[in-house]
C-alpha atoms as a PDB file:
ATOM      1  CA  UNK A   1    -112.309  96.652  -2.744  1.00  0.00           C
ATOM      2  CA  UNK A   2    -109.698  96.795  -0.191  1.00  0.00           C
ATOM      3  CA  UNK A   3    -110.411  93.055   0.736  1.00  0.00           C
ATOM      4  CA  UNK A   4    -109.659  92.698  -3.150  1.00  0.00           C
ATOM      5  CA  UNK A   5    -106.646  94.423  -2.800  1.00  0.00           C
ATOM      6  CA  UNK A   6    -104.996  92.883   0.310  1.00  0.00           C
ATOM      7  CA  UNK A   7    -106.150  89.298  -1.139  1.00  0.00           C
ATOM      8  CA  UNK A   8    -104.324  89.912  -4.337  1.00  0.00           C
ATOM      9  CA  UNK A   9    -101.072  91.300  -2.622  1.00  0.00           C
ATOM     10  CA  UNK A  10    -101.378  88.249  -0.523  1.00  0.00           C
ATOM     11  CA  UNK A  11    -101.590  86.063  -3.317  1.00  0.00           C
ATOM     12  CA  UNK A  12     -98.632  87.174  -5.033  1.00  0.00           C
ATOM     13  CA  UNK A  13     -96.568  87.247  -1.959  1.00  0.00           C
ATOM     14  CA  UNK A  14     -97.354  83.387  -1.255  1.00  0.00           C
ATOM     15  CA  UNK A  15     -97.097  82.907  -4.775  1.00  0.00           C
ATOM     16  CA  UNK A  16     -93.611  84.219  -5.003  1.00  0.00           C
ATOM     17  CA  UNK A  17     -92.380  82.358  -1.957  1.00  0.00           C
ATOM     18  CA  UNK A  18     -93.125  78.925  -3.733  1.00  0.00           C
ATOM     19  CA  UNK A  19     -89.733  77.312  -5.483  1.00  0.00           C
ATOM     20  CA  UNK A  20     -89.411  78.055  -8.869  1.00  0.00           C
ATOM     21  CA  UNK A  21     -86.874  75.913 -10.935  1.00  0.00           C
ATOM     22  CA  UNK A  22     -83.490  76.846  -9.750  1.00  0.00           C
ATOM     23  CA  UNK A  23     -81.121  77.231 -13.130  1.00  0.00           C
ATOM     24  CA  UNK A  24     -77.391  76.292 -12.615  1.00  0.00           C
ATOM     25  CA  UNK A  25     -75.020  78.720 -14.525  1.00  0.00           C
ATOM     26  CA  UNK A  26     -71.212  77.348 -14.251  1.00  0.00           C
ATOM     27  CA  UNK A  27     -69.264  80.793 -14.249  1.00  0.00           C
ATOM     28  CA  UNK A  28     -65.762  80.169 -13.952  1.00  0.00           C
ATOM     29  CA  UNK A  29     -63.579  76.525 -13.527  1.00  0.00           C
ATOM     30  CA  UNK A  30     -60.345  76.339 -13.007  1.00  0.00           C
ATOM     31  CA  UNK A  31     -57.043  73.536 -12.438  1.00  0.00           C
ATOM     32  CA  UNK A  32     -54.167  74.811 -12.003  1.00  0.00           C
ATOM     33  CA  UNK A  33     -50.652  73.029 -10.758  1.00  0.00           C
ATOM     34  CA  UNK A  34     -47.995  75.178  -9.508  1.00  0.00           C
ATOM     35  CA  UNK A  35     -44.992  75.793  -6.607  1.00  0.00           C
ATOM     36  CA  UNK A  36     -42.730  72.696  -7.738  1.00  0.00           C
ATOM     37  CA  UNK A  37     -39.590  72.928  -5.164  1.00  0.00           C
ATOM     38  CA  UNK A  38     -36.962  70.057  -4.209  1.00  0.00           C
ATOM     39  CA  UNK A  39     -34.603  68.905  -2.119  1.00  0.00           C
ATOM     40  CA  UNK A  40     -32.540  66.004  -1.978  1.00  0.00           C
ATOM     41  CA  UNK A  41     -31.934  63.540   0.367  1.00  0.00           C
ATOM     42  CA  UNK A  42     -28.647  60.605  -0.494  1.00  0.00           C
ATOM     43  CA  UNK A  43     -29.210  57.553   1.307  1.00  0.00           C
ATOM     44  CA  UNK A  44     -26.347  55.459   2.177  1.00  0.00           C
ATOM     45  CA  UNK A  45     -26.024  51.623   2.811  1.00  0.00           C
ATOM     46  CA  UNK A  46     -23.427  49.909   5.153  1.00  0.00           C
ATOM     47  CA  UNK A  47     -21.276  48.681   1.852  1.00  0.00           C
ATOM     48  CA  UNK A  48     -20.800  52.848   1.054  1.00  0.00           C
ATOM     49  CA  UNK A  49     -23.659  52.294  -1.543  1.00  0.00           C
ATOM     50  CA  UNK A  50     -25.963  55.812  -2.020  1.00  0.00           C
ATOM     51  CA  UNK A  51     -28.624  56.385  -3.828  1.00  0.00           C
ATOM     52  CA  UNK A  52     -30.279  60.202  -4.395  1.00  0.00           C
ATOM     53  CA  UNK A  53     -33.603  60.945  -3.570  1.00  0.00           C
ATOM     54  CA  UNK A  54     -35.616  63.714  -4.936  1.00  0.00           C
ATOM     55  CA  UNK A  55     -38.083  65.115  -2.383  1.00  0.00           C
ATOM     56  CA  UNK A  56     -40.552  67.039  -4.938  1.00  0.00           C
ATOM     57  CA  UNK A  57     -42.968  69.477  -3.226  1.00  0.00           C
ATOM     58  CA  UNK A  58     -45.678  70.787  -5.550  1.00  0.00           C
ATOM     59  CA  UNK A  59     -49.439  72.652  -5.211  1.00  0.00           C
ATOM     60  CA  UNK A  60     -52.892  71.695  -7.277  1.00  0.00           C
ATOM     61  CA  UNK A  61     -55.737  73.935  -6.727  1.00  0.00           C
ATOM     62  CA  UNK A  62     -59.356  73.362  -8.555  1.00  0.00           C
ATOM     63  CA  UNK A  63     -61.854  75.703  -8.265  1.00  0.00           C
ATOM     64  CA  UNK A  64     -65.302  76.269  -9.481  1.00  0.00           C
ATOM     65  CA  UNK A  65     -67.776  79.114  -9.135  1.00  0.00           C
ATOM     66  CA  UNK A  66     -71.482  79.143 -10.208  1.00  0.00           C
ATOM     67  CA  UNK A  67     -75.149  80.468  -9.967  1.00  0.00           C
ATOM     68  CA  UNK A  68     -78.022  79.227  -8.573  1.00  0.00           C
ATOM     69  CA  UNK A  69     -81.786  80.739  -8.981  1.00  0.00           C
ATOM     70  CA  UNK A  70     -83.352  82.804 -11.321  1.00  0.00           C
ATOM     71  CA  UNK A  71     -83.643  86.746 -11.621  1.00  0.00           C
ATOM     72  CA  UNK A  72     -87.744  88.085 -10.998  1.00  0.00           C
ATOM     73  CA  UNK A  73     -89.826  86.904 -13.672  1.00  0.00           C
ATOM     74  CA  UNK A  74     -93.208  88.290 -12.857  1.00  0.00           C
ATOM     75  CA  UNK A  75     -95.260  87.113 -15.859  1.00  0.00           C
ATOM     76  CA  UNK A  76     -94.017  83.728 -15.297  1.00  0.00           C
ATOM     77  CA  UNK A  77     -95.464  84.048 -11.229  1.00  0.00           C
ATOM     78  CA  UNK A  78     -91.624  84.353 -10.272  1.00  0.00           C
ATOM     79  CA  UNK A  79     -91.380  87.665  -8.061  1.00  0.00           C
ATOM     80  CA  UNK A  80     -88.308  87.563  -6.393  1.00  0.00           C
ATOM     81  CA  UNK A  81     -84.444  87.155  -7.407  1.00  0.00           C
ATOM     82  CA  UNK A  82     -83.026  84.360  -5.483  1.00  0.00           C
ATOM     83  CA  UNK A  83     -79.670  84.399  -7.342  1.00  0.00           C
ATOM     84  CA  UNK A  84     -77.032  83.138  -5.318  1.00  0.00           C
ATOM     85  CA  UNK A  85     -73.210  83.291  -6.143  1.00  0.00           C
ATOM     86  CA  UNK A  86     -71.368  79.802  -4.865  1.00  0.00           C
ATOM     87  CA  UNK A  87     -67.960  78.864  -5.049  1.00  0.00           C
ATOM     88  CA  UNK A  88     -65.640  75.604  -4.280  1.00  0.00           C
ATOM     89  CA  UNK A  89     -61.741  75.497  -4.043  1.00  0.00           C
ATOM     90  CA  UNK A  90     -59.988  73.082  -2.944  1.00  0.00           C
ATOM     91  CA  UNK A  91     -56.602  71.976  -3.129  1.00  0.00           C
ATOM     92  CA  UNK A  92     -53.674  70.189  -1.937  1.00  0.00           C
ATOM     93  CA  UNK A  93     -49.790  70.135  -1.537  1.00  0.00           C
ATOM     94  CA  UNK A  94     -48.354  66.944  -2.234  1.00  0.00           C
ATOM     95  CA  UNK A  95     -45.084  65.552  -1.486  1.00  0.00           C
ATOM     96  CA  UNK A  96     -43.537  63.281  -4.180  1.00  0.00           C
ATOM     97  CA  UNK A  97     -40.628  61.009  -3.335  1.00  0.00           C
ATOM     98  CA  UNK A  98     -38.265  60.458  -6.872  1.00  0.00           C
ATOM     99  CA  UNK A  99     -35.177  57.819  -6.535  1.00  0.00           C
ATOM    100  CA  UNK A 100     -32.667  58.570  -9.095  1.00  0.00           C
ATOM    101  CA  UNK A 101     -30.550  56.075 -10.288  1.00  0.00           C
ATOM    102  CA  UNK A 102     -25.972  56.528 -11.051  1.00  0.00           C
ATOM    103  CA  UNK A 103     -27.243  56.628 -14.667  1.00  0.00           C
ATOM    104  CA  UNK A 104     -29.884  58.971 -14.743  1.00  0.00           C
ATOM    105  CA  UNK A 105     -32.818  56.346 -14.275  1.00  0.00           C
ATOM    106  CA  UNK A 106     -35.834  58.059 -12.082  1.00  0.00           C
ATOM    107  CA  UNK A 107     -38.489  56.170 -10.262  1.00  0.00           C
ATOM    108  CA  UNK A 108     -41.214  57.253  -7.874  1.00  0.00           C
ATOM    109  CA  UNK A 109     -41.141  55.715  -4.738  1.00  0.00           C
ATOM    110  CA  UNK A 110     -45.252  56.260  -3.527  1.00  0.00           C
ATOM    111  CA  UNK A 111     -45.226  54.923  -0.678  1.00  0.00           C
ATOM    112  CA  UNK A 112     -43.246  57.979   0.781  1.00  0.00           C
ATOM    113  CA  UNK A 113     -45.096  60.230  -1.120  1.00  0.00           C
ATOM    114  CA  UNK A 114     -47.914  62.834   0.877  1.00  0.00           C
ATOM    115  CA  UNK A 115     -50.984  64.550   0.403  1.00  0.00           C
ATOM    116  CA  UNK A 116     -52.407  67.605   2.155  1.00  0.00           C
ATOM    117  CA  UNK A 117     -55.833  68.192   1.507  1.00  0.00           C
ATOM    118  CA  UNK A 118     -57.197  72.340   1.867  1.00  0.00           C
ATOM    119  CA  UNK A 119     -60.512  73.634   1.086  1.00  0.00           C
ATOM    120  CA  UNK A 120     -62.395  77.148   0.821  1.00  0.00           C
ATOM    121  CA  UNK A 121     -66.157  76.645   0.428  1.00  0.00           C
ATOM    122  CA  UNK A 122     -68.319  79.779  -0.150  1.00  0.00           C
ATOM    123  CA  UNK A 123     -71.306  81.794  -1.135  1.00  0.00           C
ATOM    124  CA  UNK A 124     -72.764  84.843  -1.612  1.00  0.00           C
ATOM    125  CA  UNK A 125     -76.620  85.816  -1.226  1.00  0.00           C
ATOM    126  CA  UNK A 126     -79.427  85.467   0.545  1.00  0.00           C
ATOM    127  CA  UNK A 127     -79.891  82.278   2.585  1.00  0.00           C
ATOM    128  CA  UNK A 128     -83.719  82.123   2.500  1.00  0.00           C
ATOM    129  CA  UNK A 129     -86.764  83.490   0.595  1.00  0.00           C
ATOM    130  CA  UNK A 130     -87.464  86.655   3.097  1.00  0.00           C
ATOM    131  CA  UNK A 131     -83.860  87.937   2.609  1.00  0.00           C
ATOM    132  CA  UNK A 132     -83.924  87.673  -0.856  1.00  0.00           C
ATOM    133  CA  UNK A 133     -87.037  90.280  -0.975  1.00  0.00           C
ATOM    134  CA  UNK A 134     -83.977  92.940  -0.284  1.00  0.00           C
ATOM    135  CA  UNK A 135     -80.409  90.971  -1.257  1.00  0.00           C
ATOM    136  CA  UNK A 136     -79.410  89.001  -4.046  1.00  0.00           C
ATOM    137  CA  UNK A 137     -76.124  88.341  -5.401  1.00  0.00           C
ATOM    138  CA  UNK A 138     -76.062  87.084  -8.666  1.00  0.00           C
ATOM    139  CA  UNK A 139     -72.557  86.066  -9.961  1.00  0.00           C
ATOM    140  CA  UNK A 140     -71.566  89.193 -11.936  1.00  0.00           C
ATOM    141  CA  UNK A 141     -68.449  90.734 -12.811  1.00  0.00           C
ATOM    142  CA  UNK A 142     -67.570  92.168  -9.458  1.00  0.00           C
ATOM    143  CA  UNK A 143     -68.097  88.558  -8.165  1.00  0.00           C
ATOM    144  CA  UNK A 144     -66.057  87.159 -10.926  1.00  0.00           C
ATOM    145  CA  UNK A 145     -63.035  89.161 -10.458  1.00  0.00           C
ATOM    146  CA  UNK A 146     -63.378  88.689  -6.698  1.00  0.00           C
ATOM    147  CA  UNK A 147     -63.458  85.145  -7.273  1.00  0.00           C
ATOM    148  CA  UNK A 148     -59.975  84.614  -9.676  1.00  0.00           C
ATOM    149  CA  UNK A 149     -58.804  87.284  -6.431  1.00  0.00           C
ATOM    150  CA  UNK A 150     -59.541  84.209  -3.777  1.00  0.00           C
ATOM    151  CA  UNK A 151     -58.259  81.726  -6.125  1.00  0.00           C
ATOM    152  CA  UNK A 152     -54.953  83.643  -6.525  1.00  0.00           C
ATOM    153  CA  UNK A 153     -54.471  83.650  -2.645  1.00  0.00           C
ATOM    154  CA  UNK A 154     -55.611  80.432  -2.279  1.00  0.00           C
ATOM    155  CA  UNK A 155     -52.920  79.273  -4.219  1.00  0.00           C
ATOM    156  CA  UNK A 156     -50.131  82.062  -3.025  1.00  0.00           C
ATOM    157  CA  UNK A 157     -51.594  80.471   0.513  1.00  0.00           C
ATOM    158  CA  UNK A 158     -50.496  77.265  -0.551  1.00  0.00           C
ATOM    159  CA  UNK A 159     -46.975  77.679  -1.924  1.00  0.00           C
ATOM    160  CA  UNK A 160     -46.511  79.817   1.341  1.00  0.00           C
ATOM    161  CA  UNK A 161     -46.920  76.462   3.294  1.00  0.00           C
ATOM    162  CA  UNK A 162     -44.420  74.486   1.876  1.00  0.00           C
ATOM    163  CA  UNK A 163     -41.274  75.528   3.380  1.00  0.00           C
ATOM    164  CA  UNK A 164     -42.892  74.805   7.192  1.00  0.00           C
ATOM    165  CA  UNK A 165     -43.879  71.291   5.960  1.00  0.00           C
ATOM    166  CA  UNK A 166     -40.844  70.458   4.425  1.00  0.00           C
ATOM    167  CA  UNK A 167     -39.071  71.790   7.564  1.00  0.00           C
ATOM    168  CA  UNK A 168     -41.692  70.073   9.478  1.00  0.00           C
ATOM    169  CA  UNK A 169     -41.437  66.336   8.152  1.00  0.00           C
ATOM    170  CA  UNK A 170     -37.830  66.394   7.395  1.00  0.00           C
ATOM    171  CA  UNK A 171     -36.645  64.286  10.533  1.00  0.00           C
ATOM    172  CA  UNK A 172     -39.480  61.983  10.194  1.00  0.00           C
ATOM    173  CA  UNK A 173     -39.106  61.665   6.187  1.00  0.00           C
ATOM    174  CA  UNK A 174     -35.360  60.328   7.131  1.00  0.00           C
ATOM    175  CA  UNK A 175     -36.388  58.126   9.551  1.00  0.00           C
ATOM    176  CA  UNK A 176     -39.428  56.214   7.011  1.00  0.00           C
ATOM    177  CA  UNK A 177     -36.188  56.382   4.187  1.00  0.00           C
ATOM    178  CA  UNK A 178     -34.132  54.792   6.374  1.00  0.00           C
ATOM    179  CA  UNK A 179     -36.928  52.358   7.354  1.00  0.00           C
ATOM    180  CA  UNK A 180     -37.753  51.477   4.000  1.00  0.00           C
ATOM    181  CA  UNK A 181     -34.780  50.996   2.169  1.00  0.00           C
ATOM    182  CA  UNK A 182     -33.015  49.642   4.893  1.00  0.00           C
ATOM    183  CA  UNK A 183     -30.313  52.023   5.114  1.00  0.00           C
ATOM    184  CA  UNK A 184     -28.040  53.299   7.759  1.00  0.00           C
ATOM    185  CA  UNK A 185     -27.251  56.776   6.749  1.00  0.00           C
ATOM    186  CA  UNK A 186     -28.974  59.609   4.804  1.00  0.00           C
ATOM    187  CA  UNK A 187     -28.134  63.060   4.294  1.00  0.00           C
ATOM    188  CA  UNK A 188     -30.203  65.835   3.655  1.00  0.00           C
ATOM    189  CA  UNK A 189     -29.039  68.344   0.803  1.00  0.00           C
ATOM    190  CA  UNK A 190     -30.456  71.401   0.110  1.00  0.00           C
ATOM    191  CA  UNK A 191     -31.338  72.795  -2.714  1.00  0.00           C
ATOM    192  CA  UNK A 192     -31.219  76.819  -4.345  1.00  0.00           C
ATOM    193  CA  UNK A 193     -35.185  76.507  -5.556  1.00  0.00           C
END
């Protein structure tokens, strides 16, 4: 009888370590674009000729969070919760370069303009079968709220890098200007924003 016992127990712990179909549950997407600040920088040919350049500096964040597994379904030979809470931000600060015109014409010049590429990649649970016999972390309200939390600061993150870049890239951003439009002076104005 004990043999019985100890077979069965064995059975169903075997039995519960095989893969069951993992179910994808999208919990929460979002796209948001935020941060625009400017400055201006008036280029100025030999002939006394300037033309303004808006130097836009702007954040986009994406972000997804979702659930992976399935809670215990014994009937169904299923014996352990293997939910696991993922999530993917990423996001970048671009720099957009905007020539306006005496007359109120705008065009974007692109090939001044900048990307900066950031990413947090996450998750929550256990990270094989044996840990999830005592932890699972399903993607519940707790997780949800502490998810919009990390996408908040990811984006407050963001915004608080812009003023180093633009400080940053300033001299350099002058010197491609004055490259590409063949120009012998430009001034940097600031802006309140």
């Amino acid at each position: 009888m004990n043999r019985l016992i100890k077979l069965g127990v064995t059975t169903l712990i075997l039995l519960s370590t095989l893969p069951a179909n993992s179910e994808t549950i999208i919990k929460r997407t979002s796209d948001e674009m935020f941060g625009v600040t400017s400055n201006y920088l008036i280029a100025k040919d030999t002939k006394g000729n300037s033309t303004t350049f808006r130097i836009e500096y702007f954040g986009h964040a994406k972000g997804k969070m979702w659930q992976e597994g399935h809670n215990s379904k014994p009937l169904e030979g299923h014996f352990i919760d293997n939910r696991k809470c993922y999530w993917d931000i990423t996001g970048k600060l671009e720099r957009k370069v905007v020539m306006e015109s005496a007359i109120g014409a705008e065009g974007e010049y692109k090939p001044l303009g900048k990307i900066y590429e950031v990413k947090d990649v996450g998750d929550l649970g256990a990270d094989d079968w044996f840990e999830s016999l005592t932890y699972t972390r399903p993607c519940t309200g707790k997780e949800e709220r502490d998810y919009e939390e990390r996408f908040n600061k990811f984006k407050s993150d963001l915004v608080k890098k812009i003023p180093d870049i633009k400080n940053s890239e300033r001299e350099s951003l002058i010197k491609e200007l004055k490259d590409a439009f063949k120009v012998s002076t430009v001034i940097a104005v600031e802006s309140a924003d």
